[in-house]
Protein backbone atom coordinates (compact mmCIF):
# COMPACT_ATOMS: atom_id res chain seq x y z
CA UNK A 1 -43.43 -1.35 -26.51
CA UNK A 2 -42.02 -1.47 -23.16
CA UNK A 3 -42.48 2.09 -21.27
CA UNK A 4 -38.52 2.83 -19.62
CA UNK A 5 -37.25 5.83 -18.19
CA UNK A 6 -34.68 7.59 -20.04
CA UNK A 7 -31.57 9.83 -19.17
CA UNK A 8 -29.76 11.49 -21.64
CA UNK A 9 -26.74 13.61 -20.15
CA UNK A 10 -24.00 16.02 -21.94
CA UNK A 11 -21.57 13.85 -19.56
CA UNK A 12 -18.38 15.83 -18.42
CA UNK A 13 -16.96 19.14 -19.60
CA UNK A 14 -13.36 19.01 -20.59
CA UNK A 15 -10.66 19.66 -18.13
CA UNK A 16 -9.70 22.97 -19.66
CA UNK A 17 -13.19 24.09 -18.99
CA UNK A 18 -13.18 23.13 -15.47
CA UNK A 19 -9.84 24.57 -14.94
CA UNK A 20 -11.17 27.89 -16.49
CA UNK A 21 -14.60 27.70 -14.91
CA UNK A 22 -12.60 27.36 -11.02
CA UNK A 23 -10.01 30.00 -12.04
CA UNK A 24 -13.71 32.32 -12.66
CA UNK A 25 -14.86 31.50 -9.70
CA UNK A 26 -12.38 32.08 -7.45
CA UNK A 27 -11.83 35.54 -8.63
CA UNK A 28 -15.26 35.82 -8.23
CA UNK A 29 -14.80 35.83 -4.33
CA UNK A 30 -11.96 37.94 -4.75
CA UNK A 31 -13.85 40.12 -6.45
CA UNK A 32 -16.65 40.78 -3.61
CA UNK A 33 -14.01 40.70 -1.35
CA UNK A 34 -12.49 43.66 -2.37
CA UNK A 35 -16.30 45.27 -2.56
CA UNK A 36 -16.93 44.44 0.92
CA UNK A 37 -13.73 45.78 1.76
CA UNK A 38 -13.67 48.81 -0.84
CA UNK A 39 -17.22 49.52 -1.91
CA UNK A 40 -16.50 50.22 -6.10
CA UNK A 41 -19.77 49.11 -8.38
CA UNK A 42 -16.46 48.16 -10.61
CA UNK A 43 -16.02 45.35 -8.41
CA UNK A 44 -19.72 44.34 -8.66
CA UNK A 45 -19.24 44.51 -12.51
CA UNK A 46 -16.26 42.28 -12.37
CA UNK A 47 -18.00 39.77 -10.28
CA UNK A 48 -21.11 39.66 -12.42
CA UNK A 49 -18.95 39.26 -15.54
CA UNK A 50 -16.87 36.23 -13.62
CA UNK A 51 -20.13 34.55 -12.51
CA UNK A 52 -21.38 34.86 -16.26
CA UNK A 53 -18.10 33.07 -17.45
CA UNK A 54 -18.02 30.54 -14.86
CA UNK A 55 -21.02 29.62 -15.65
CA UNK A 56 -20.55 29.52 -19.28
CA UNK A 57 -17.95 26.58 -18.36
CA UNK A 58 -19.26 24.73 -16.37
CA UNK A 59 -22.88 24.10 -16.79
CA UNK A 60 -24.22 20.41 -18.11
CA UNK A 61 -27.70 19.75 -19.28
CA UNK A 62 -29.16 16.74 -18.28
CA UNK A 63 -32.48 15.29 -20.13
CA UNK A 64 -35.13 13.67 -17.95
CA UNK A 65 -37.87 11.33 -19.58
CA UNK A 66 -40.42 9.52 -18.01
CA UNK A 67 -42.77 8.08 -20.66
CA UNK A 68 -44.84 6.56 -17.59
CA UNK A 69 -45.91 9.56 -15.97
CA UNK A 70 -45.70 11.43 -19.42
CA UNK A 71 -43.38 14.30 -18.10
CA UNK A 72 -39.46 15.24 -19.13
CA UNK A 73 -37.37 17.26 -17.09
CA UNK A 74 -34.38 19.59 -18.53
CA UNK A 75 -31.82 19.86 -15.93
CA UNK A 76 -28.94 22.60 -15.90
CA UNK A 77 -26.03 21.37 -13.39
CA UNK A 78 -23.38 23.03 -12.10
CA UNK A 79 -21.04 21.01 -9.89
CA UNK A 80 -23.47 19.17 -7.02
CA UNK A 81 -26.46 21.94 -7.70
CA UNK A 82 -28.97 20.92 -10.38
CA UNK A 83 -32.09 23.01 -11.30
CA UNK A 84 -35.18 21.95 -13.13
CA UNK A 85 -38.33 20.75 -12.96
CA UNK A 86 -40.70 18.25 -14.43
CA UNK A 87 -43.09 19.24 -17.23
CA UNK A 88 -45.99 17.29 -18.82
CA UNK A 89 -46.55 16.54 -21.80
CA UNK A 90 -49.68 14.50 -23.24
CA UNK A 91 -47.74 13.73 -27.13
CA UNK A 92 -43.97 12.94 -27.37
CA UNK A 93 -44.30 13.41 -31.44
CA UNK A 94 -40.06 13.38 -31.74
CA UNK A 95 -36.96 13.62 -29.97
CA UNK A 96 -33.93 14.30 -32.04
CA UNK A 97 -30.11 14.48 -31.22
CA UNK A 98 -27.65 15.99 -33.01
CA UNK A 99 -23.87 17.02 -32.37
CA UNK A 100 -23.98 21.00 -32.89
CA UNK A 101 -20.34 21.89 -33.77
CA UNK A 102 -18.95 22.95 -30.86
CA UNK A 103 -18.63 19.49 -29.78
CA UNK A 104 -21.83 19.35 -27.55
CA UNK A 105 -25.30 17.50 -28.01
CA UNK A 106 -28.40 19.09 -28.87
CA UNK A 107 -31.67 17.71 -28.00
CA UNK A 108 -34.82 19.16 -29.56
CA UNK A 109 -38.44 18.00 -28.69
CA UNK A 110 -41.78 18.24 -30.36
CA UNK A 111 -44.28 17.60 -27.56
CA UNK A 112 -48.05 18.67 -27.06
């Protein structure tokens, strides 16, 4: 068996979600705008509520494996910024990928 690296990615979000995810954010920094300029926790609340659905939007996950090293990483990206970080594992016993019915892939892993 030849030992590869593998990259499994949910690819692009739709344009409607990027529209809606930019549309969140940018009254997001209207929103702490006006709390700089009129200190109102409502305006926190609104912000924290736009972040939330921005994020909801716009996210990707991103599957890391590395069967040399014997580590995977799950990556959450969001625009240029991606977060994660390697973990090891000593078993891969499955991977499985499935199309959950929203229209996105699901990865599940059984490792040890």
């Amino acid at each position: 068996m030849i030992k590869q690296n593998v990259f499994i990615s949910e690819g692009n979000r739709p344009l409607w979600h990027r529209i809606i995810a930019a549309l969140c954010y940018t009254l997001l920094l209207v929103c702490l705008y006006k709390f700089v300029v009129e200190p109102n926790t409502g305006w926190l609340y609104a912000a924290s509520m736009l972040l939330s659905t921005g994020l909801t939007f716009s996210v990707i996950r991103d599957y890391h494996f590395d069967f040399e090293e014997k580590r995977y990483k799950i990556e959450h990206c969001v625009g240029p910024l991606k977060f994660g970080k390697w973990k090891d594992f000593k078993k891969l016993e499955y991977i499985s990928i499935f199309k959950n019915g929203k229209g996105f892939y699901e990865v599940n892993l059984s490792v040890q």
